[in-house]
Protein backbone atom coordinates (compact mmCIF):
# COMPACT_ATOMS: atom_id res chain seq x y z
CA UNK A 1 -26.59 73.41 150.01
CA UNK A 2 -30.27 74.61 150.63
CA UNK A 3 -30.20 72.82 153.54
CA UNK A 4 -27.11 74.51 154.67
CA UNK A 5 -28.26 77.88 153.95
CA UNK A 6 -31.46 77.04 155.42
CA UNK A 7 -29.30 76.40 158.51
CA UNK A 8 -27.51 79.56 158.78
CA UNK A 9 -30.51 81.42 158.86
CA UNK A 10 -31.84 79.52 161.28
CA UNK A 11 -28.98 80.90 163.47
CA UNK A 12 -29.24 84.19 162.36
CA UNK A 13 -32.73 84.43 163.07
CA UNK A 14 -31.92 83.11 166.62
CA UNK A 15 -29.47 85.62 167.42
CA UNK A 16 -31.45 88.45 165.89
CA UNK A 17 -34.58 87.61 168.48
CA UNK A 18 -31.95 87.69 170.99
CA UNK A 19 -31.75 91.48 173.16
CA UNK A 20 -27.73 90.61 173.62
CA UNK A 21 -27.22 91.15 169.76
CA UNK A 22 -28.92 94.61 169.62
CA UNK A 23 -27.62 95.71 172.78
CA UNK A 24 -24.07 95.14 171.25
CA UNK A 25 -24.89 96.81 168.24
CA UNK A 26 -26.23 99.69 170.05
CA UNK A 27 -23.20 99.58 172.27
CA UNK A 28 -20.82 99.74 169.44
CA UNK A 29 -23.06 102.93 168.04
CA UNK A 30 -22.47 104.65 171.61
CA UNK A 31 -18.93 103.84 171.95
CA UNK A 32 -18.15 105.19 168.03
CA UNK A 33 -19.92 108.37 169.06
CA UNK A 34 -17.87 108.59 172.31
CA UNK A 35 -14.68 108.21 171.03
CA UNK A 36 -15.28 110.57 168.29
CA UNK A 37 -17.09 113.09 170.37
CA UNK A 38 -14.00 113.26 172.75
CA UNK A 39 -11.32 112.89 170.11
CA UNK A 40 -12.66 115.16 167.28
CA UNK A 41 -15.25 117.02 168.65
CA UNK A 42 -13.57 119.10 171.88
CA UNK A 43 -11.74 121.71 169.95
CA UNK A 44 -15.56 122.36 167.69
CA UNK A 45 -17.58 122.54 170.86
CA UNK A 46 -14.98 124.55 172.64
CA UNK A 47 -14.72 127.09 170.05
CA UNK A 48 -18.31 127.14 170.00
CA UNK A 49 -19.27 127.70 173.20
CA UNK A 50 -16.63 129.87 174.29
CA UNK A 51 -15.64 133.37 171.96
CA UNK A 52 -12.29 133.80 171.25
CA UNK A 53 -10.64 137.00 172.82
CA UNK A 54 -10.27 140.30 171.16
CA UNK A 55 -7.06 140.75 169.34
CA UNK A 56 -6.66 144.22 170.68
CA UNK A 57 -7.02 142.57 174.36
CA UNK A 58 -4.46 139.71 173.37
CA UNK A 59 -2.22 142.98 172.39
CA UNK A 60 -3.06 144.85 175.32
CA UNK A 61 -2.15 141.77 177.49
CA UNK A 62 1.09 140.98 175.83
CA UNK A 63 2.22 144.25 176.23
CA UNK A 64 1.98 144.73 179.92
CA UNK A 65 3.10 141.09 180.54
CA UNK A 66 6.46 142.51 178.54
CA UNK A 67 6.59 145.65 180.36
CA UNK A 68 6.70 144.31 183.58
CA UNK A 69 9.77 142.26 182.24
CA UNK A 70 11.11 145.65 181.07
CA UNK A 71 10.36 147.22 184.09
CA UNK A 72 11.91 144.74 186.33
CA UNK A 73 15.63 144.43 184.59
CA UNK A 74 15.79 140.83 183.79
CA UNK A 75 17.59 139.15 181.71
CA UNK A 76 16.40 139.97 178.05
CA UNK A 77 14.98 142.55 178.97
CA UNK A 78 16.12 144.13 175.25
CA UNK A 79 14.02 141.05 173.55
CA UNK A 80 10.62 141.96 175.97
CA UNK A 81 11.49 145.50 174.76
CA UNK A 82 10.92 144.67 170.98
CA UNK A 83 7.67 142.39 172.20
CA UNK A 84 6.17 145.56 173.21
CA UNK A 85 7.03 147.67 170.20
CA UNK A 86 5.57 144.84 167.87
CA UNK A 87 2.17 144.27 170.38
CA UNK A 88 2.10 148.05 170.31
CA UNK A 89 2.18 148.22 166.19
CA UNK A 90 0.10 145.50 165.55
CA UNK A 91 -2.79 147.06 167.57
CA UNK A 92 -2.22 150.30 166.25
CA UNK A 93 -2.39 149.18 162.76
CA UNK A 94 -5.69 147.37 163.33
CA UNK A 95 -4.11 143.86 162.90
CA UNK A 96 -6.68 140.67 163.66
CA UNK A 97 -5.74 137.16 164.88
CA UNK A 98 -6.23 136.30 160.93
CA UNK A 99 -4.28 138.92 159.51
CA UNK A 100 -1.24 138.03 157.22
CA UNK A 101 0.68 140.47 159.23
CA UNK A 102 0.29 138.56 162.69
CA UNK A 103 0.18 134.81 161.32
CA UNK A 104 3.73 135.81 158.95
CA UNK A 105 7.46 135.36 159.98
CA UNK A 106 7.04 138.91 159.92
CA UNK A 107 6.66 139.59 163.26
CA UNK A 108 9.68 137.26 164.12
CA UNK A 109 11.93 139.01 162.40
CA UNK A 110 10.60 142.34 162.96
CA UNK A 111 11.24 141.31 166.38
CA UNK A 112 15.06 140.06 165.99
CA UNK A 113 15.71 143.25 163.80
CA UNK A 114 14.84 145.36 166.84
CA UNK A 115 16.65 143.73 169.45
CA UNK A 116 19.56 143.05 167.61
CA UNK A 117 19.26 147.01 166.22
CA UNK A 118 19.50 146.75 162.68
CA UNK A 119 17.65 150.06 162.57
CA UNK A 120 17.36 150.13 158.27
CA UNK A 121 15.77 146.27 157.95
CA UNK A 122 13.41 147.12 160.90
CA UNK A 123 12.33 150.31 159.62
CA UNK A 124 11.80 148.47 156.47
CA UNK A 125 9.50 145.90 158.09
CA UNK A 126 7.83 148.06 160.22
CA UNK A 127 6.57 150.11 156.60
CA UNK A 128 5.51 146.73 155.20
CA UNK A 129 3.16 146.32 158.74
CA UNK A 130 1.72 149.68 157.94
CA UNK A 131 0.93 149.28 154.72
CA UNK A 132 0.03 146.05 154.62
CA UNK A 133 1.75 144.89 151.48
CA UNK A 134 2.75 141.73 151.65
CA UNK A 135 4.24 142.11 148.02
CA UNK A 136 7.05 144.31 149.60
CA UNK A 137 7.75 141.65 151.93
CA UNK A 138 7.93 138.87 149.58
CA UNK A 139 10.15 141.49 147.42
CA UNK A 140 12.33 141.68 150.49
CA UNK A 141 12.58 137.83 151.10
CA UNK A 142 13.52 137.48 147.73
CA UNK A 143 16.65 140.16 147.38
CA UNK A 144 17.61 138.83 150.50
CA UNK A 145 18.23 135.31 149.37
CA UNK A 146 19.83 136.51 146.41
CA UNK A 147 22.21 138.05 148.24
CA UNK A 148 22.71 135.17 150.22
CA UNK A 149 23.17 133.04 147.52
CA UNK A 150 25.65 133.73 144.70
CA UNK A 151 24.76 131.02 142.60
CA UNK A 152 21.57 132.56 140.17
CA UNK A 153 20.22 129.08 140.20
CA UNK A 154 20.09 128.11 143.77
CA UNK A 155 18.85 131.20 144.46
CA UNK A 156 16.02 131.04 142.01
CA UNK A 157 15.70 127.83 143.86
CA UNK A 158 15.19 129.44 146.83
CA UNK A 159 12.79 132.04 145.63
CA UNK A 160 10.55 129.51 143.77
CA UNK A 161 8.03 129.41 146.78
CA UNK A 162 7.92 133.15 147.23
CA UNK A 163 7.23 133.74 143.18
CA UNK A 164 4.87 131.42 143.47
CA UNK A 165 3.39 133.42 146.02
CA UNK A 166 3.59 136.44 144.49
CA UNK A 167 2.28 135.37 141.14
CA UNK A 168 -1.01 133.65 142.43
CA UNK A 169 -1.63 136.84 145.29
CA UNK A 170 -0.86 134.52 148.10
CA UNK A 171 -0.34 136.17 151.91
CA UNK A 172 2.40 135.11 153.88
CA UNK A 173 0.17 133.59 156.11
CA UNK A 174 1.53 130.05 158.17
CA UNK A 175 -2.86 129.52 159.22
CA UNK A 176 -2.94 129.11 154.53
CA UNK A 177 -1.90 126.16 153.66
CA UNK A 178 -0.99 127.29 149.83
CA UNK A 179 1.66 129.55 151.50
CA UNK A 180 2.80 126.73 153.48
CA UNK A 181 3.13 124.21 150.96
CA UNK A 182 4.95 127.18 148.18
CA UNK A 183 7.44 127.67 150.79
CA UNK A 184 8.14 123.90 151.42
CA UNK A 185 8.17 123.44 147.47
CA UNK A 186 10.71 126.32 147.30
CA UNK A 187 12.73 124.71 150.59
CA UNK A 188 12.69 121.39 148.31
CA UNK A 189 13.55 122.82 145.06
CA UNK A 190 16.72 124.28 146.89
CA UNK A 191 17.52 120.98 148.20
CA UNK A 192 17.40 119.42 144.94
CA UNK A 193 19.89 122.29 143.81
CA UNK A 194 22.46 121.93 146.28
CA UNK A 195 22.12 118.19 146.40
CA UNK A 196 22.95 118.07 142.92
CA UNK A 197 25.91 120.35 143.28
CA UNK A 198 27.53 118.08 145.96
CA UNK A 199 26.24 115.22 143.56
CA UNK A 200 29.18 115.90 141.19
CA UNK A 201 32.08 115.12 144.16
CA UNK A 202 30.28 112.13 145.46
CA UNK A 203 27.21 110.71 143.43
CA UNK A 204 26.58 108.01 145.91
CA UNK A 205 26.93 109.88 149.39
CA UNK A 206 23.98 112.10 148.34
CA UNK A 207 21.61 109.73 145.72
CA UNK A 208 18.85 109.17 148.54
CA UNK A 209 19.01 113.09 149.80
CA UNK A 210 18.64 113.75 146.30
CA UNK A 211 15.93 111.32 145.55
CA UNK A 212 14.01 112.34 148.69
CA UNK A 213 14.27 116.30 147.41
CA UNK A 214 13.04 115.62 144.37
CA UNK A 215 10.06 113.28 145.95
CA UNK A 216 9.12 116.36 148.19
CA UNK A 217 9.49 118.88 145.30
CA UNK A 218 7.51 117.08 143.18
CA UNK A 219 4.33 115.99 146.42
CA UNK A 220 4.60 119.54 146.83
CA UNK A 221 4.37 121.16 143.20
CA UNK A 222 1.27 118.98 142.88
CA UNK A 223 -0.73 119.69 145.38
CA UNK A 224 -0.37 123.87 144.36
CA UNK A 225 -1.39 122.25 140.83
CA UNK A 226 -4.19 120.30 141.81
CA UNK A 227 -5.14 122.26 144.83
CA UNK A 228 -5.19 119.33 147.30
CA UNK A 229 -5.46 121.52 150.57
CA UNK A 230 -3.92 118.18 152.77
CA UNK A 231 -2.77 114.51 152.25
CA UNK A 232 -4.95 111.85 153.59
CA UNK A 233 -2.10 109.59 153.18
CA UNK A 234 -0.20 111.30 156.22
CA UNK A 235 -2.93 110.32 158.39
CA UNK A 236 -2.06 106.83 157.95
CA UNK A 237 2.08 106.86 158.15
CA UNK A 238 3.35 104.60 161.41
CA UNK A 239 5.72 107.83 161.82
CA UNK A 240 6.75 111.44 160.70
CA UNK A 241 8.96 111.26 157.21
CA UNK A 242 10.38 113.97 155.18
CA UNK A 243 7.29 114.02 153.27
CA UNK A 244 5.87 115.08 155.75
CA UNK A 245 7.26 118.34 155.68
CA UNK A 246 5.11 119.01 152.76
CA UNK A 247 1.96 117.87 154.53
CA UNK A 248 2.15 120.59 157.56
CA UNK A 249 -1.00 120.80 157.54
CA UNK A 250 -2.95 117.67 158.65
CA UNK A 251 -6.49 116.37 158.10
CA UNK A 252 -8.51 116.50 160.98
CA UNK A 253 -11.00 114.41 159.71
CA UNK A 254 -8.59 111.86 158.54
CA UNK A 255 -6.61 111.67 162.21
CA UNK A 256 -9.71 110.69 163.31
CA UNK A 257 -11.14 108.19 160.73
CA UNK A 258 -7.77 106.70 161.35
CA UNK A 259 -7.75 106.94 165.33
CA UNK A 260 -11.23 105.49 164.49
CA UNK A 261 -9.83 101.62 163.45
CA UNK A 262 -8.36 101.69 167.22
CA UNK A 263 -12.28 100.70 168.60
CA UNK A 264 -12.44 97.47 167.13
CA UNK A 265 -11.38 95.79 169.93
CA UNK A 266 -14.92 96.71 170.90
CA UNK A 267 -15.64 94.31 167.94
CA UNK A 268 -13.24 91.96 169.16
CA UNK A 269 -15.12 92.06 172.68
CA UNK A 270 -18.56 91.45 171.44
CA UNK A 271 -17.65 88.88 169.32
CA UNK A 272 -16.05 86.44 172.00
CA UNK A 273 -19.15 86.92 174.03
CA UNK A 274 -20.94 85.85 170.57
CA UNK A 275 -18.95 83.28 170.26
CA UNK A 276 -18.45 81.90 173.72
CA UNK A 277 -22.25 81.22 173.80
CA UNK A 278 -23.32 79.90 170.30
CA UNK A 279 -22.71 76.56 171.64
CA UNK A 280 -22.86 76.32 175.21
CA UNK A 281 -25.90 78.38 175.32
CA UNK A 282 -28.13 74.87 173.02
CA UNK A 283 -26.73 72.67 175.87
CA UNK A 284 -27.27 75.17 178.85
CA UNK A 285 -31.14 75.77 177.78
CA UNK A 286 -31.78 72.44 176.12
CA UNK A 287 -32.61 73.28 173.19
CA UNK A 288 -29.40 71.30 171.57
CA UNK A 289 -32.17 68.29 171.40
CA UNK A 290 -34.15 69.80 168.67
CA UNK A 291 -30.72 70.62 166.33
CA UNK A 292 -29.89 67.47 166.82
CA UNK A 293 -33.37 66.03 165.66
CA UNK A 294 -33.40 67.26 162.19
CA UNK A 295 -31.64 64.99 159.12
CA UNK A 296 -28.69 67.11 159.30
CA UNK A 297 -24.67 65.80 160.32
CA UNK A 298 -23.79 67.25 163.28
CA UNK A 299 -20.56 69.09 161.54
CA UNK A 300 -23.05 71.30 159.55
CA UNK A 301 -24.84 72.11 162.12
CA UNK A 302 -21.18 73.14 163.87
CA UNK A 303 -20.53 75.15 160.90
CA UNK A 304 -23.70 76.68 160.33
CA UNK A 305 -23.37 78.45 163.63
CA UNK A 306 -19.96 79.50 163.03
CA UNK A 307 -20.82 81.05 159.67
CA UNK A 308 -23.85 83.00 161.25
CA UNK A 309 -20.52 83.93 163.91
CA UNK A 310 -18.90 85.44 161.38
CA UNK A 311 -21.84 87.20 159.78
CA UNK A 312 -22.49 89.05 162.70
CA UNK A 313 -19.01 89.85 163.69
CA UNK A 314 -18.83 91.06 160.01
CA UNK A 315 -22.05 92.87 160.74
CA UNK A 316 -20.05 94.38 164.08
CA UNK A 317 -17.60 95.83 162.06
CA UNK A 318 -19.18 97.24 159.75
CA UNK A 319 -21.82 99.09 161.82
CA UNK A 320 -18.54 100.54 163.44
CA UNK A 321 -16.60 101.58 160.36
CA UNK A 322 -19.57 103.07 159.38
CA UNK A 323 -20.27 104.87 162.31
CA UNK A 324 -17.14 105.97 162.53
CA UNK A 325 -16.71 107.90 159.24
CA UNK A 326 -19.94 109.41 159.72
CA UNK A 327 -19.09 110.90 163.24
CA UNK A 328 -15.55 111.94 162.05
CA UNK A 329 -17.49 113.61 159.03
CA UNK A 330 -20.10 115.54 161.81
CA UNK A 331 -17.35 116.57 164.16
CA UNK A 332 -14.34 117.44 161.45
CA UNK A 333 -16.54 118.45 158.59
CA UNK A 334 -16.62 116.22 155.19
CA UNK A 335 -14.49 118.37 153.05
CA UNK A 336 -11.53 115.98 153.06
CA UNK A 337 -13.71 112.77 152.46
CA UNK A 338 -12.71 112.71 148.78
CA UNK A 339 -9.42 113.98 148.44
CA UNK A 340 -6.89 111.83 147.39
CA UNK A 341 -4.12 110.08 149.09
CA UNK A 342 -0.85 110.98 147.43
CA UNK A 343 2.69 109.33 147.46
CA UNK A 344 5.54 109.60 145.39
CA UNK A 345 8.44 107.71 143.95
CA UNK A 346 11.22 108.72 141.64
CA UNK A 347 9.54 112.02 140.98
CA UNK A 348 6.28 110.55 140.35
CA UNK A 349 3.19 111.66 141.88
CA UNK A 350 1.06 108.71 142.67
CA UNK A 351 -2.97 108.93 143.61
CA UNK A 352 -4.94 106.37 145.86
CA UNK A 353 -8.29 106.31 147.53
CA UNK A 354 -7.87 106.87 151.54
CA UNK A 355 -11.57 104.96 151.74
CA UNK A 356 -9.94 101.99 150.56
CA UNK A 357 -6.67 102.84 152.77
CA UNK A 358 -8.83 102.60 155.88
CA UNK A 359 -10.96 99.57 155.14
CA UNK A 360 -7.80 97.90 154.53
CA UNK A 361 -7.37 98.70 158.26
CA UNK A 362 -10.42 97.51 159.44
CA UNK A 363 -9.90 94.30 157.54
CA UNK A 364 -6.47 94.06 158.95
CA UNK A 365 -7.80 94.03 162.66
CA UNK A 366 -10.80 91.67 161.45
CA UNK A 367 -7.98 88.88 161.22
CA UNK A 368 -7.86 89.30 164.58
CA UNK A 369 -11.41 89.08 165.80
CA UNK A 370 -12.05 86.50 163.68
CA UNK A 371 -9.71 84.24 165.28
CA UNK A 372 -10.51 85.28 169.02
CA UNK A 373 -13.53 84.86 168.12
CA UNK A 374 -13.09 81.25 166.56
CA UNK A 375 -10.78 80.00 169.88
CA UNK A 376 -14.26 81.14 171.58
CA UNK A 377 -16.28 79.72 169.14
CA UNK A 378 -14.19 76.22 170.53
CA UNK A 379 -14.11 76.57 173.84
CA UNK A 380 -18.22 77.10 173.69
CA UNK A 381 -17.98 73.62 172.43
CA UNK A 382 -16.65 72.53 175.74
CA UNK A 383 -18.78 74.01 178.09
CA UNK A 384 -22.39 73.47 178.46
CA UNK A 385 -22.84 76.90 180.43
CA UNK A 386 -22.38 79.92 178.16
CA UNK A 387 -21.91 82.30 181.27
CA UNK A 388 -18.41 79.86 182.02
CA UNK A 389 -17.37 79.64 178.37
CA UNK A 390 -17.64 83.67 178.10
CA UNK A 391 -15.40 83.71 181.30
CA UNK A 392 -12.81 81.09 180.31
CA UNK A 393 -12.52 82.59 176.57
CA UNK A 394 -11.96 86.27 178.29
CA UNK A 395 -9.54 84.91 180.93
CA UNK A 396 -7.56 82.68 177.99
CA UNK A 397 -7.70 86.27 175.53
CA UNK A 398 -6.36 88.33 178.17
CA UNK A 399 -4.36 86.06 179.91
CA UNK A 400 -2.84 85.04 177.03
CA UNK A 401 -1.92 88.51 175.89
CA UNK A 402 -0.34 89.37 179.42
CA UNK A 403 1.64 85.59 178.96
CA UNK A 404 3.17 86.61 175.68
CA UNK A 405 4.63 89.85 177.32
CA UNK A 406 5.97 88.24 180.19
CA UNK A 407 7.53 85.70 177.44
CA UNK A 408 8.74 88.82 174.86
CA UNK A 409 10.51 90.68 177.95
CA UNK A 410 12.14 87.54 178.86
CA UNK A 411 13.78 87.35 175.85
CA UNK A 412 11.91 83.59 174.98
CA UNK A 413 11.85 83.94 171.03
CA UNK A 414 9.43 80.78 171.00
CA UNK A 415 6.28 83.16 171.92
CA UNK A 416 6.19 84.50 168.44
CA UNK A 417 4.71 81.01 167.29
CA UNK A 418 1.51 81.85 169.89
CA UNK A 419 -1.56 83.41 168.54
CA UNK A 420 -1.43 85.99 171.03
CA UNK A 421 1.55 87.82 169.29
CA UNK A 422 0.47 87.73 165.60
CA UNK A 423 -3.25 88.86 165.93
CA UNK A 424 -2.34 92.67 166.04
CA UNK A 425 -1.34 92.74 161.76
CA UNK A 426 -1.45 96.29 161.96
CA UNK A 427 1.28 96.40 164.21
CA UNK A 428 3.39 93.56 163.08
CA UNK A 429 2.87 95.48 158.94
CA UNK A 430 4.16 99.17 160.96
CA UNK A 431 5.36 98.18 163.97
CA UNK A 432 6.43 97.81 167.37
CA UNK A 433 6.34 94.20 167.23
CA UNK A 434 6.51 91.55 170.22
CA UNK A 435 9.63 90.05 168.73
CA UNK A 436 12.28 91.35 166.42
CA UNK A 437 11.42 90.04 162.37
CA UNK A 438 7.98 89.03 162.51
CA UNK A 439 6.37 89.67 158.97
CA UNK A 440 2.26 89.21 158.11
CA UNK A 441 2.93 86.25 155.87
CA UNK A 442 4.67 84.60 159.11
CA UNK A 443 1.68 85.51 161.38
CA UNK A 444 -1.04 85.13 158.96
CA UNK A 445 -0.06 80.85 158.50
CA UNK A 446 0.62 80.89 162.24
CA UNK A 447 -2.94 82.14 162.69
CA UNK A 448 -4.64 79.93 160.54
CA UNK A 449 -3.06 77.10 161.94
CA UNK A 450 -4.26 78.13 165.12
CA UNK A 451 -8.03 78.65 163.35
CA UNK A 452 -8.01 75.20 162.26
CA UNK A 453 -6.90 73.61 165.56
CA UNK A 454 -9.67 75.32 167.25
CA UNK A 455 -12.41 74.24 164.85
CA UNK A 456 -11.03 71.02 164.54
CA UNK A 457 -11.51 71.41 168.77
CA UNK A 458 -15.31 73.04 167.94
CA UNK A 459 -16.42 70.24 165.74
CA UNK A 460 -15.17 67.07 167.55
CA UNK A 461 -16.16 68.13 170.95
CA UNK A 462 -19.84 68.65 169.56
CA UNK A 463 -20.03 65.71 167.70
CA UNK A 464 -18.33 63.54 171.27
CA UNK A 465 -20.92 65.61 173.45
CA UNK A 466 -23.81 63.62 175.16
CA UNK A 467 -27.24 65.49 175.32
């Protein structure tokens, strides 16, 4: 076993003396800092080097861009009308692009209220504007959906967000995401009401509405309780649910720690060069005479390099995923980095680490560059010229992916048993999928199969090869 060990480093040592290894490794630090400079950090460096507008010249804009519609007699001309009466208020009263009485359904309806003419609820809104209490609007909202609804406990239902509100001293505003989340709580809590009305005609028709009402309710209720600002876990959902309504606002910094797992194929690049040469490179320079000197079986000496393969593809990936987070945290800010992922189920609120979430990701494309890099790892065993192995493991990798989607569009069901269309898990766990049915526990045996032919392929052609 020291031997062994012994033997690894060996190989480890050789690679590390070797500029190819630390020009990949700076690579993959460039490329991580690239995709997260473009992807996260735009909208930062925009909105530092550039100032945003005056709201008074926004107003000032929107007002004669109206006008002119006024002016010229098209059609809805009434609706440009009420545009300029709100521009025209919300400059007078001093309003900002942060204020509560700009970033509200306030101006929306003050809006509708004066082209439709309801005079009283307009003159009513347009008091709330000057006075700027939003308590009076929340008032409003509420009388209005009791009137609405005749039931007292739907609509206390209803109002549950906009208490909320009002107890804690919350603003209206969509840019907070307390008032966002109260007002999907209260939209959920109604659900739940009328779900369970309709419940008692037909308990089946409505037992998943009802169970995904009270799911939301209850994601929703917690995060006011615990103050969790956004879910991580939304970041990592194949597609929108009805959760999601309760997450409106999304993490920036998760989006892009997520985004983030999408550069291993950098990895997966580096590490069929890596592989491609481990072999080929002893016989092209020679220096396959002095392995094959030492009291060692040629098999360990096969598997010693293939270890010290997967080391440094290991290595790969985690200078990535660690490069990664920390650029996500510089361009997006670190303030979501420990929050909690949250799902729910039958009511229950359910907490998870999104760190774990994402290396679970990572390790989920790893399968995959393992095993490219493995069929490399082989055909390096069959070449004596690394430069040709690197070029025949790229053009089988690539080809091979282009083959299988020739084969999936032609409808030949057979090409799910390739490698080529079970080495994306992540994919084949969330889909799209090549082929209809495939499962990880299929493709993971398919893989390994595949692994073990080409190592069977790595050791016998070394141990058959003449020096």
């Amino acid at each position: 076993m020291a031997k062994f060990a012994a033997l690894v480093r060996n190989e480890n040592l050789k690679l590390r003396r070797r500029k190819t290894l630390w020009v990949m490794l700076i690579l993959i630090l460039v490329a991580s800092f690239g995709f997260s400079a473009i992807a996260g950090g735009i909208s930062t460096l925009v909105n530092l080097l550039f100032d945003t507008e005056p709201f008074e010249t926004y107003c000032d804009e929107e007002i004669r861009y109206y006008q002119e519609i006024v002016s010229s007699g098209e059609d809805g001309d009434r609706h440009a009308a009420s545009q300029v009466l709100l521009y025209t208020t919300l400059k007078e009263i001093g309003a900002d692009w942060d204020d509560w009485r700009y970033t509200s359904d306030i101006t929306e309806q003050y809006v509708h209220c004066v082209a439709e003419g309801d005079e009283e609820t307009a003159e009513a809104l347009k008091a709330i504007l000057y006075t700027n209490d939003y308590r009076a609007y929340y008032a409003m909202l509420i009388a209005e959906n009791e009137a609405i609804y005749g039931s007292s406990a739907i609509a206390d239902a209803a109002n549950e967000g906009l208490r909320y509100c009002l107890e804690q001293g919350i603003e209206p505003s969509r840019d907070d995401w307390k008032y966002n989340t109260a007002m999907q709580m209260g939209e959920y809590a109604l659900r739940v009401k009328q779900y369970e009305q309709l419940s008692k005609q037909d308990a089946t028709a409505y037992r998943d509405a009802l169970e995904a009402a009270r799911d939301g309710y209850a994601l929703a209720k917690y995060r006011l309780e615990h103050h969790i600002r956004v879910n991580p876990a939304s970041a990592f959902r194949a597609s929108a649910d009805d959760l999601d309504e309760a997450t409106e606002e999304t993490s920036r910094f998760w989006t892009l720690a997520r985004a983030g797992v999408g550069t291993v194929s950098i990895v997966g690049l580096f590490s069929i060069i890596l592989g491609a040469g481990m072999i080929a490179s002893e016989f092209g320079k020679g220096t396959v005479k002095f392995l094959l000197i030492t009291p060692v079986s040629r098999w360990k000496i096969v598997l010693a390099k293939y270890c010290s393969l997967l080391l440094n593809t290991g290595l790969f990936l985690l200078v990535l995923m660690v490069a990664n987070i920390l650029f996500a945290v510089i361009f997006c800010g670190g303030r979501d980095l420990f929050l909690p992922a949250l799902s729910v189920s039958g009511g229950v609120v359910h907490r998870s680490s999104p760190i774990l979430t994402l290396i679970g990701y990572y390790l989920l494309e790893m399968v995959g560059v393992t095993v490219t890099a493995t069929l490399a790892f082989a055909i390096s065993s069959l070449f004596r010229n690394s430069a040709a192995a690197v070029g025949v493991s790229m053009l089988v990798l690539y080809g091979g992916n282009l083959f299988n989607t020739i084969l999936a569009a032609a409808g030949a069901d057979w090409g799910r048993y390739l490698i080529f269309a079970n080495l994306n898990l992540s994919s084949i766990r969330s889909g799209p999928t090549y082929y209809p049915h495939q499962s990880v526990g299929v493709a993971v045996v398919i893989l390994v199969l595949h692994m073990a032919v080409f190592l069977l392929t790595a050791f016998d052609a070394f141990d058959r090869k003449e020096i």
